[in-house]
Protein backbone atom coordinates (compact mmCIF):
# COMPACT_ATOMS: atom_id res chain seq x y z
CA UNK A 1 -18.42 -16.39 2.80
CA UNK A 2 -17.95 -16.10 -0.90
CA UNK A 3 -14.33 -15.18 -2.34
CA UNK A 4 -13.90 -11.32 -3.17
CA UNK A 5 -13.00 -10.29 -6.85
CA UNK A 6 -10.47 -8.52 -7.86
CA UNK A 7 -10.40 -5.59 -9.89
CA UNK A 8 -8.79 -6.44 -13.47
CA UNK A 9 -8.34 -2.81 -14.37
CA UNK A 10 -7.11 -1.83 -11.20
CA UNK A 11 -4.74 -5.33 -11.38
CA UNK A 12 -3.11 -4.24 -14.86
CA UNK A 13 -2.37 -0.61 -13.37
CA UNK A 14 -0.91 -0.73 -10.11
CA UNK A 15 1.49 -3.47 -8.53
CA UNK A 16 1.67 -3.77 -4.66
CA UNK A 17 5.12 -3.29 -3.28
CA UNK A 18 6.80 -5.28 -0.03
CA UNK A 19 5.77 -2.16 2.42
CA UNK A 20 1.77 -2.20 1.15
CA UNK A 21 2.44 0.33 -1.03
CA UNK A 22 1.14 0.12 -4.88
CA UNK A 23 3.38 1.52 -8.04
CA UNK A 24 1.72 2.82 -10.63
CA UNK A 25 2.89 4.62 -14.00
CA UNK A 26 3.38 8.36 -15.29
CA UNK A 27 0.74 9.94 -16.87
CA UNK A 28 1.19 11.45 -20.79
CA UNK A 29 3.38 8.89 -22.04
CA UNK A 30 1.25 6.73 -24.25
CA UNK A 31 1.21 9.09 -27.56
CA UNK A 32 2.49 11.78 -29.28
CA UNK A 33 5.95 11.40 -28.13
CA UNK A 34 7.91 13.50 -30.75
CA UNK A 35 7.38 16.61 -29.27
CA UNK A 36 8.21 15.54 -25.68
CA UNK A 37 12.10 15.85 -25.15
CA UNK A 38 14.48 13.17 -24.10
CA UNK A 39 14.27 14.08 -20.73
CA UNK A 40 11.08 14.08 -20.07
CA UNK A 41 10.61 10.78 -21.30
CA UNK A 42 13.18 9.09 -19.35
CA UNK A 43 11.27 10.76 -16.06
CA UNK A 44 7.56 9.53 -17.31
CA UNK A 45 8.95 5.90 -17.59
CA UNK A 46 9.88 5.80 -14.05
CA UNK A 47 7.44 4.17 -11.69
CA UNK A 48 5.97 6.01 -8.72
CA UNK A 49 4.01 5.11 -5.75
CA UNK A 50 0.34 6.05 -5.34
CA UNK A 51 -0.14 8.83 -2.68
CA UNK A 52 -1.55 8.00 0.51
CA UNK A 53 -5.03 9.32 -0.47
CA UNK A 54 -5.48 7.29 -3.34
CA UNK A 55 -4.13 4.16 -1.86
CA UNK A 56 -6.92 3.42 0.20
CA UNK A 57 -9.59 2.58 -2.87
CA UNK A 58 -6.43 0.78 -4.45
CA UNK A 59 -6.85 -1.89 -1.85
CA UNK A 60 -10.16 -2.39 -2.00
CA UNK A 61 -9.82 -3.19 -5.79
CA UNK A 62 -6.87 -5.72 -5.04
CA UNK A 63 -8.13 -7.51 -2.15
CA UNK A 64 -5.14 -10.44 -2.65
């Protein structure tokens, strides 16, 4: 049985946490940050996990 690939995309955007979980990042944070306040900032840089819904095509992209 051949060896499954893994997604590289998927790899480089979501890390899998010690309960199976997967972290990902905030959206609207890559450009055109002078208009966005401080605050907001600071609570886009945060990682979150992945709802339950989306987790499920997560791990067939990261197999390993």
């Amino acid at each position: 049985m051949p060896k499954l690939k893994t997604r590289k995309a998927a790899s480089k955007r979501y890390k899998k946490t010690g309960n199976n979980n997967f972290l990902r990042r905030h959206a609207y944070k890559g450009h055109l940050l002078m208009k966005k306040s401080n605050s907001q900032k600071r609570k886009l840089s945060t990682n979150i996990c992945v709802t339950k819904a989306d987790s499920k095509p997560i791990k067939l992209m990261l197999p390993y």
